[in-house]
N, C-alpha and C. Protein backbone atom coordinates (compact mmCIF):
# COMPACT_ATOMS: atom_id res chain seq x y z
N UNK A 1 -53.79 -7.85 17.80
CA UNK A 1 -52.42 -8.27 17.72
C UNK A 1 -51.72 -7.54 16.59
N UNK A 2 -50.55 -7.69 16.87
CA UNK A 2 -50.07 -6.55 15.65
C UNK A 2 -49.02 -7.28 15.59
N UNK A 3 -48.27 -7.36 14.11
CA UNK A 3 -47.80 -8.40 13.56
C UNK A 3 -46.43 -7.37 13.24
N UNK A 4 -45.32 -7.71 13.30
CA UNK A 4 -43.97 -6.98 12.87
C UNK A 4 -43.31 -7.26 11.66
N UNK A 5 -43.12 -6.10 10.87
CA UNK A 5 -43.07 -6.18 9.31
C UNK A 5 -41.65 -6.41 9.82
N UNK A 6 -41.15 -7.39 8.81
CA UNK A 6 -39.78 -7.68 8.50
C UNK A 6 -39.41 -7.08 7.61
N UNK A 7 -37.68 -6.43 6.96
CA UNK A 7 -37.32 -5.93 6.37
C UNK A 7 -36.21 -6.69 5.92
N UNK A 8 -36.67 -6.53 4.67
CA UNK A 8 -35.98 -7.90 3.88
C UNK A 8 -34.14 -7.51 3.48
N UNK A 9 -33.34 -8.22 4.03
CA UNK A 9 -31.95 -8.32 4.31
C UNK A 9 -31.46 -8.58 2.62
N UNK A 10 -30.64 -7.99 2.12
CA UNK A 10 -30.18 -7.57 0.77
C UNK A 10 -28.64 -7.99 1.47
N UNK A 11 -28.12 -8.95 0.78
CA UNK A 11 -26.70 -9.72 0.93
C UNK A 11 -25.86 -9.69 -0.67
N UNK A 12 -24.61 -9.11 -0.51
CA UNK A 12 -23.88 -8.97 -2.14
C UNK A 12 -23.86 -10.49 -1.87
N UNK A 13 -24.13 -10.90 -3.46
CA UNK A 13 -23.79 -12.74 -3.34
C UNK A 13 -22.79 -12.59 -4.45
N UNK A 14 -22.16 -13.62 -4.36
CA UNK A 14 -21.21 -14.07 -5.29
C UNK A 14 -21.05 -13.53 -6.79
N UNK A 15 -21.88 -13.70 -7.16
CA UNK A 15 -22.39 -12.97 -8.95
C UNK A 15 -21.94 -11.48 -8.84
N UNK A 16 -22.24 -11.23 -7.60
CA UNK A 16 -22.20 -9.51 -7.92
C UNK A 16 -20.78 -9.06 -7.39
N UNK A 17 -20.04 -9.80 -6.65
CA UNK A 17 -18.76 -9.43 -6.50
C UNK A 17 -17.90 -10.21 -7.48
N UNK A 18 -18.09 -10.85 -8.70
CA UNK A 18 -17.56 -11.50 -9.24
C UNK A 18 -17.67 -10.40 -10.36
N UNK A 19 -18.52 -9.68 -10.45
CA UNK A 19 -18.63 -8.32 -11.14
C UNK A 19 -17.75 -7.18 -10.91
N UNK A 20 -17.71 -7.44 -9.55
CA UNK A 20 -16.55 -6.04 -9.46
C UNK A 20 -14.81 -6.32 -9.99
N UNK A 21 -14.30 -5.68 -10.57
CA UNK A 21 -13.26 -5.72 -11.14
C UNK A 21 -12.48 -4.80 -10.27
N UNK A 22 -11.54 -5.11 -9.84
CA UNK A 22 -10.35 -4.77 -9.35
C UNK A 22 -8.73 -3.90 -9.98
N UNK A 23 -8.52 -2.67 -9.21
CA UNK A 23 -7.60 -2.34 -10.10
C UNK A 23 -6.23 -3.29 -9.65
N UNK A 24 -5.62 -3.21 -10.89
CA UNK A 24 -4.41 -3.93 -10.96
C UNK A 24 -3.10 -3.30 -10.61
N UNK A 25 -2.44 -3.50 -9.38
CA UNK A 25 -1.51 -2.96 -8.53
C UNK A 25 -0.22 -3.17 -8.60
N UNK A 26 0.02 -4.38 -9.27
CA UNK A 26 1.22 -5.23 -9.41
C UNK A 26 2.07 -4.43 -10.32
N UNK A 27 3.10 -4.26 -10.71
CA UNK A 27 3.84 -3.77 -12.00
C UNK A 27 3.92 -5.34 -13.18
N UNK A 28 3.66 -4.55 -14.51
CA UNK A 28 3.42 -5.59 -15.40
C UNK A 28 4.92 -6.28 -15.65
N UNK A 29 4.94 -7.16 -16.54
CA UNK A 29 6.15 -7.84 -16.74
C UNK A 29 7.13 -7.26 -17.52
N UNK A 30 6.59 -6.13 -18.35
CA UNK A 30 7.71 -5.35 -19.34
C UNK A 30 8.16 -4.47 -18.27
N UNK A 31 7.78 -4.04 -17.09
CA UNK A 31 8.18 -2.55 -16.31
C UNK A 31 9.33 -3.63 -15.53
N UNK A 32 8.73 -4.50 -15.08
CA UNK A 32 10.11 -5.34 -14.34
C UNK A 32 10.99 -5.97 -14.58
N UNK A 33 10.53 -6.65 -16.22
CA UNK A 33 12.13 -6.57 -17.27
C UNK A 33 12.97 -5.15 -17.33
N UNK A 34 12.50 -4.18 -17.51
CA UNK A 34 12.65 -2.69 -17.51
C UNK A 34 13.57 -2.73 -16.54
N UNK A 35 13.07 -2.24 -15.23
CA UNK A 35 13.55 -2.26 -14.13
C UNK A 35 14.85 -3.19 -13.52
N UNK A 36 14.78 -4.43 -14.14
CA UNK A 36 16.16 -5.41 -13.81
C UNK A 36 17.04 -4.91 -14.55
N UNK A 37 16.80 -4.61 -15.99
CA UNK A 37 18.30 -4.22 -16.39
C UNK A 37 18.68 -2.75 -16.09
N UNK A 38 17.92 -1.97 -15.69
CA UNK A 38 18.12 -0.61 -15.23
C UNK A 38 19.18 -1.24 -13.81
N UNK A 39 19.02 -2.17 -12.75
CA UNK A 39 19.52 -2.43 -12.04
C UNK A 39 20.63 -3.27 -12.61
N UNK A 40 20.67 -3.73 -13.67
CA UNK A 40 22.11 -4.36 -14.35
C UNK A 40 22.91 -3.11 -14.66
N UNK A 41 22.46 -2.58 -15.31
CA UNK A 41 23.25 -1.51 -15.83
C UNK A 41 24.11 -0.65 -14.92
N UNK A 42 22.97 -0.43 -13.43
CA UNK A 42 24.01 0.03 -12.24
C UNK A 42 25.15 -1.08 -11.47
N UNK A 43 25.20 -2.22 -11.22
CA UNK A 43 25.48 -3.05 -11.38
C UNK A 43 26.95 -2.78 -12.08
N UNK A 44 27.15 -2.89 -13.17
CA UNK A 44 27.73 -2.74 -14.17
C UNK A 44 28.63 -1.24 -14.38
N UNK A 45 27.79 -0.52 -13.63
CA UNK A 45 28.45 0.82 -13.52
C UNK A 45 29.33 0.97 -11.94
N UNK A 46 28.89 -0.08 -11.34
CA UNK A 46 29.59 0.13 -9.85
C UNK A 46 30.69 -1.13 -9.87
N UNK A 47 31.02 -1.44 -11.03
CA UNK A 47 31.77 -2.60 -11.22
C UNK A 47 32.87 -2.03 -12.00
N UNK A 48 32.89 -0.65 -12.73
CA UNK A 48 34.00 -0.33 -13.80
C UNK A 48 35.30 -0.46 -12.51
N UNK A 49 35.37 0.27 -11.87
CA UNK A 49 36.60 0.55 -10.88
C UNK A 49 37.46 -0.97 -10.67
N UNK A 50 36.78 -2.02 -10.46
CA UNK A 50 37.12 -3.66 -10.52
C UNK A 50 38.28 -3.77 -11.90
N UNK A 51 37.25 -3.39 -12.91
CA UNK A 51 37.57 -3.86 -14.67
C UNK A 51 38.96 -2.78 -15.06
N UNK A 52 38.86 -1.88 -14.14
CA UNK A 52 40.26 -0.79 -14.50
C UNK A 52 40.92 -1.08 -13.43
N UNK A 53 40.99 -1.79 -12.18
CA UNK A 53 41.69 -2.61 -11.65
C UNK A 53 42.97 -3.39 -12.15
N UNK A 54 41.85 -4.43 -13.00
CA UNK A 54 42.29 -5.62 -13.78
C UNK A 54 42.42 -5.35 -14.77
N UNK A 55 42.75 -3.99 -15.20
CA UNK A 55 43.61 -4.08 -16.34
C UNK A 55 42.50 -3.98 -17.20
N UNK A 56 41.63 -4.59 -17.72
CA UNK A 56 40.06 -4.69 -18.74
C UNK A 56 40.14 -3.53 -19.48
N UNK A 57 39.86 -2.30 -18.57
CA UNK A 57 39.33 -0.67 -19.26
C UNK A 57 40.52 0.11 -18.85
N UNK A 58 40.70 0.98 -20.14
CA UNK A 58 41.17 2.14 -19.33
C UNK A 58 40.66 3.17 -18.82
N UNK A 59 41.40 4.25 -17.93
CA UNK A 59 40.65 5.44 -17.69
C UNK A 59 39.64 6.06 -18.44
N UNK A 60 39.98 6.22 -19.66
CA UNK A 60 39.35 6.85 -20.81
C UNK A 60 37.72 6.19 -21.23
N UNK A 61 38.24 4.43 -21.17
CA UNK A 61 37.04 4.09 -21.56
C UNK A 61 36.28 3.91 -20.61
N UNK A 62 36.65 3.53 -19.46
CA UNK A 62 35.84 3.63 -18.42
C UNK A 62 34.87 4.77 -17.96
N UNK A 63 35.65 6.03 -18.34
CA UNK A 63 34.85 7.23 -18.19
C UNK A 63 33.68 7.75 -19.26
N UNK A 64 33.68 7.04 -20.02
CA UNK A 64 32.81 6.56 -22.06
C UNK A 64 31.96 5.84 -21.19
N UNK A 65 32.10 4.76 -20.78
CA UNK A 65 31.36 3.77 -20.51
C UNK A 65 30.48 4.28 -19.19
N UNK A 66 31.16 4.79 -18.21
CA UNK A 66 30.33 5.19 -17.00
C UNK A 66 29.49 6.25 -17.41
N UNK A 67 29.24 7.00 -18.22
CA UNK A 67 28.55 8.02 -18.54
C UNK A 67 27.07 7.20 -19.12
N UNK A 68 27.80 6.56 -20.37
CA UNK A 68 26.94 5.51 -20.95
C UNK A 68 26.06 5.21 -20.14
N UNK A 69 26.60 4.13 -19.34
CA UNK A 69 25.76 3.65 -18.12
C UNK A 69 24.68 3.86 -17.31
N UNK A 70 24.93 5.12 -17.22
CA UNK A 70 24.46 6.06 -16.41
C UNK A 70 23.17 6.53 -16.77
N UNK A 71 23.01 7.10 -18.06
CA UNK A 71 22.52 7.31 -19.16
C UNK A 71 21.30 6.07 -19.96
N UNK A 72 22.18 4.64 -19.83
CA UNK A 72 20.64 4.04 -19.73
C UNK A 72 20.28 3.46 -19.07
N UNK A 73 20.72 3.64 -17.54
CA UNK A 73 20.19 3.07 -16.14
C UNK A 73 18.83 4.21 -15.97
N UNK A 74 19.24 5.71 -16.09
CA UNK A 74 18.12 6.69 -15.76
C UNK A 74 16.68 6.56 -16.81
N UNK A 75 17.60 6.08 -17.94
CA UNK A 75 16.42 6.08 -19.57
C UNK A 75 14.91 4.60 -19.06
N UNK A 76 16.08 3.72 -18.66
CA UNK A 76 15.37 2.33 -18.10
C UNK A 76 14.68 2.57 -16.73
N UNK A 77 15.14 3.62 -16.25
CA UNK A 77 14.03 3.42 -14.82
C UNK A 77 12.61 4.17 -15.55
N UNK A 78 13.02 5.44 -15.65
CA UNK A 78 12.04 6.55 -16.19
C UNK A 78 10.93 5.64 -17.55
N UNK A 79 11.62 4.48 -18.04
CA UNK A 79 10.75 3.56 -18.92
C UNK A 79 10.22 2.36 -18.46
N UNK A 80 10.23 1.92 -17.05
CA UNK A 80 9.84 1.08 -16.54
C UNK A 80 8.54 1.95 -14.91
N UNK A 81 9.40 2.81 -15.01
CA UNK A 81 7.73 3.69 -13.60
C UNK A 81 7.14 4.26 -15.13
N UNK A 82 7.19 4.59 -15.83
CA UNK A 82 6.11 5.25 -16.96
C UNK A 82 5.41 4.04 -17.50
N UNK A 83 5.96 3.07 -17.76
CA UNK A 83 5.05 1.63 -18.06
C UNK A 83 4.01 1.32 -16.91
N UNK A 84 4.92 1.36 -15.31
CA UNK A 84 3.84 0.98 -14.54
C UNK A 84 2.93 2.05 -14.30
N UNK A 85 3.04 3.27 -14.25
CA UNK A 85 1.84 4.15 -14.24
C UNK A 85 0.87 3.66 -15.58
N UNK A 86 1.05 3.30 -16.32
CA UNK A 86 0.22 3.44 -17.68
C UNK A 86 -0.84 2.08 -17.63
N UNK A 87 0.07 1.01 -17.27
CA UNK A 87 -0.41 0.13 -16.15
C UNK A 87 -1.62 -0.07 -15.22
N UNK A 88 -1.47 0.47 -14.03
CA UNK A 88 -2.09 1.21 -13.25
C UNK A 88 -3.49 2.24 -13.73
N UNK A 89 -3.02 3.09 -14.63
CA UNK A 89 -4.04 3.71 -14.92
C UNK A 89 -4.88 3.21 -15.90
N UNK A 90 -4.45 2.79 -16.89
CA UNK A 90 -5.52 2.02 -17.92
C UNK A 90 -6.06 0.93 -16.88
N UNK A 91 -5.70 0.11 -15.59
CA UNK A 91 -6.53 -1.04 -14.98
C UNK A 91 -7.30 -0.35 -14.51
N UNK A 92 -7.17 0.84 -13.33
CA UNK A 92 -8.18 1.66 -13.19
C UNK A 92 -9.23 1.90 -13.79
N UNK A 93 -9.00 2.60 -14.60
CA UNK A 93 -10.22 3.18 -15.41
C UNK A 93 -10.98 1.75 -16.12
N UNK A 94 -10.61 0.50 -16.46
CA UNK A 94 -11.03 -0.62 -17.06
C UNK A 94 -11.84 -1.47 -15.35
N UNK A 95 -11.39 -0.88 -14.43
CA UNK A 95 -12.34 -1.66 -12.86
C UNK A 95 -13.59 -0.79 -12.80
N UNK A 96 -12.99 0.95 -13.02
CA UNK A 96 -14.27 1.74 -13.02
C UNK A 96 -15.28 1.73 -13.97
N UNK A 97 -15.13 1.37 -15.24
CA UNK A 97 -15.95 0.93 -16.10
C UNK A 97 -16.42 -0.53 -16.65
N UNK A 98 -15.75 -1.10 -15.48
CA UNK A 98 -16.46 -2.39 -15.46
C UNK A 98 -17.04 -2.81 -15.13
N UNK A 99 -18.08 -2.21 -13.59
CA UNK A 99 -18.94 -2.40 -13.06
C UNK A 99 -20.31 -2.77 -13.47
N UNK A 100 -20.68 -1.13 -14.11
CA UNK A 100 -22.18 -1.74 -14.58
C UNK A 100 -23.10 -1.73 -13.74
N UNK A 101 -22.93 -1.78 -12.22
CA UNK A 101 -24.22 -2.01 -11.32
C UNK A 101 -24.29 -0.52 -10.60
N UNK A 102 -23.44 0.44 -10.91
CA UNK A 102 -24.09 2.14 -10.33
C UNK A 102 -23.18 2.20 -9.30
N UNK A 103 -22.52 1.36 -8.08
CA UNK A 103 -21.59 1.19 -7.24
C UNK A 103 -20.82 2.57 -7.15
């Protein structure tokens, strides 16, 4: 009679996926403070024409101010995607070296 070797079934359990670390995808909370007032600021820039409407601004300052605007709507985006890349990449590299098991 000949007897059939079993081959013993290896299952990730809990412990070992509780090990794996995950990169972090989300944008952090300073890039999306970042990011809202970058969207205030446009906001704010698509609103001068209203405020020189009503009298508020004049030509002059309005054209001061829309430049302004402009200026730290682009500063605030370019400082809110450079936060979330930095983000992103430091979680990365902190999932890839968090392993530990050779994976």
């Amino acid at each position: 009679m000949s007897q059939s070797i079993r081959t013993p079934v290896v299952a990730h359990d809990d412990e070992h996926r509780d090990r794996h670390q995950h990169a972090d995808n989300s944008p952090p909370r300073r890039s999306r403070i970042a990011g809202g007032l970058a969207a205030l600021a446009c906001a704010a820039c698509c609103a001068l024409p209203l405020l020189i409407a009503a009298g508020v601004l004049t030509g002059a300052g309005a054209a001061l101010l829309e430049k302004t605007l402009l200026a730290v709507a682009a500063g605030l985006t370019a400082l809110a995607l450079g936060m979330w890349w930095l983000h992103r990449h430091r979680s990365a590299r902190r999932a890839a070296a968090g392993c530990g098991c050779g994976c």
